[in-house]
Protein backbone atom coordinates (compact mmCIF):
# COMPACT_ATOMS: atom_id res chain seq x y z
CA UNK A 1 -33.64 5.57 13.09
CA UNK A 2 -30.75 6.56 15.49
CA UNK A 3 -28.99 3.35 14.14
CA UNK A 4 -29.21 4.43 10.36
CA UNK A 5 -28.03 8.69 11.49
CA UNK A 6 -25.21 6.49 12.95
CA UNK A 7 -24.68 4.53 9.47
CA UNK A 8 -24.83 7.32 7.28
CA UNK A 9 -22.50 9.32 9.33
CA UNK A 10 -20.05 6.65 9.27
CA UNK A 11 -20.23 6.09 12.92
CA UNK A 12 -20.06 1.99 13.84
CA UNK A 13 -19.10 1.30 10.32
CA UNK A 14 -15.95 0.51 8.70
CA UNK A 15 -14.96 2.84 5.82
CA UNK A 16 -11.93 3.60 3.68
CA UNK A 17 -11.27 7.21 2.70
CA UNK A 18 -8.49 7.22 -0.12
CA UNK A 19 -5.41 9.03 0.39
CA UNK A 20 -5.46 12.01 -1.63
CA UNK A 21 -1.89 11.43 -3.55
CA UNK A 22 0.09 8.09 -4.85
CA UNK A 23 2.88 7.25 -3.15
CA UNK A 24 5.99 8.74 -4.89
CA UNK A 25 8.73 5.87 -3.46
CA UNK A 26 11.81 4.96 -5.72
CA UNK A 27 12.14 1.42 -5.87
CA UNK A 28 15.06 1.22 -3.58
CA UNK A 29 13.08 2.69 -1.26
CA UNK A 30 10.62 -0.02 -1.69
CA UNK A 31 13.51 -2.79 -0.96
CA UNK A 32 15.26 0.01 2.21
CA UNK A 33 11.74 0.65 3.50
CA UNK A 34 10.84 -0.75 7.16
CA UNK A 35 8.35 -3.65 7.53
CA UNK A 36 6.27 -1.29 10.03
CA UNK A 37 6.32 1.40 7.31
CA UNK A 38 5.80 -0.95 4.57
CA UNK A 39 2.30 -2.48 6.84
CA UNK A 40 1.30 1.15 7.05
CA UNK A 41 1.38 2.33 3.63
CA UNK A 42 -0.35 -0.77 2.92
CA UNK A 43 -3.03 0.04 5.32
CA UNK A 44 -3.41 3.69 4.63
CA UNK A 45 -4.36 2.37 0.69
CA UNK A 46 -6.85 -0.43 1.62
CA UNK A 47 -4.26 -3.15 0.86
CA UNK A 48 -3.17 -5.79 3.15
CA UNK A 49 -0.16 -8.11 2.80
CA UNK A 50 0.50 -11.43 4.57
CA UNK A 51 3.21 -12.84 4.57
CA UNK A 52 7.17 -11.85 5.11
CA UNK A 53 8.90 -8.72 4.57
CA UNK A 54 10.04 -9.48 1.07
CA UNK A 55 6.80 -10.78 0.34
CA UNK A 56 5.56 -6.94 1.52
CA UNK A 57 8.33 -5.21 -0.67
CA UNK A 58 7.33 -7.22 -3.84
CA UNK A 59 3.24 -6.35 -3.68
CA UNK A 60 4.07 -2.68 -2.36
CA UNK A 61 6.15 -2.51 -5.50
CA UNK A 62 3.73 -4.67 -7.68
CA UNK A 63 1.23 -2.42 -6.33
CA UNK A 64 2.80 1.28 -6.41
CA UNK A 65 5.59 1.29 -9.34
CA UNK A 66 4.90 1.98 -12.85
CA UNK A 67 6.06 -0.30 -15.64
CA UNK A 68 8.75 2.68 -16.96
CA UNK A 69 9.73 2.94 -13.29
CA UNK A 70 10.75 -0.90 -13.11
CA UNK A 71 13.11 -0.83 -15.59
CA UNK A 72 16.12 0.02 -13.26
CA UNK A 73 19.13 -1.22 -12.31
CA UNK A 74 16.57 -3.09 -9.52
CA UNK A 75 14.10 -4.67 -12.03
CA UNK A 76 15.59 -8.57 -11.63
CA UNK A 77 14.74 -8.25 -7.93
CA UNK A 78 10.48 -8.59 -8.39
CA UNK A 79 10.69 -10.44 -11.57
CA UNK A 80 9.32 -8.03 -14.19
């Protein structure tokens, strides 16, 4: 019983609580942006990336950018 109050309370368990606003990063900030800082926002979605920092700056830009928003001067750079 104790085990289950634990459960429900999310005590002992994993969880992920969504972050209550999208990211609002340019993509240059994307490619300027830290590996550490890069892991984090990651993290702080659910999403992990393995693998090297351009790697990182490709799926946090995959993952967080809007198709009107690749169409910069950057948009070459993640292959879109």
């Amino acid at each position: 019983m104790e085990r289950e109050k634990k459960e429900m309370n999310g005590v002992g368990l994993g969880f992920f609580q969504m972050p209550l606003h999208y990211p609002r990063y340019t993509m240059q900030d994307y490619l300027d942006m830290p590996e550490w800082k890069l892991d984090r926002l990651l993290s702080e979605y659910g999403l992990s990336a393995t693998g090297d920092l351009d790697y990182k700056r490709k799926f946090a830009i995959g993952a967080f950018l809007w198709h009107h928003d690749l169409h910069g001067s950057q948009s070459a750079y993640c292959g879109y």
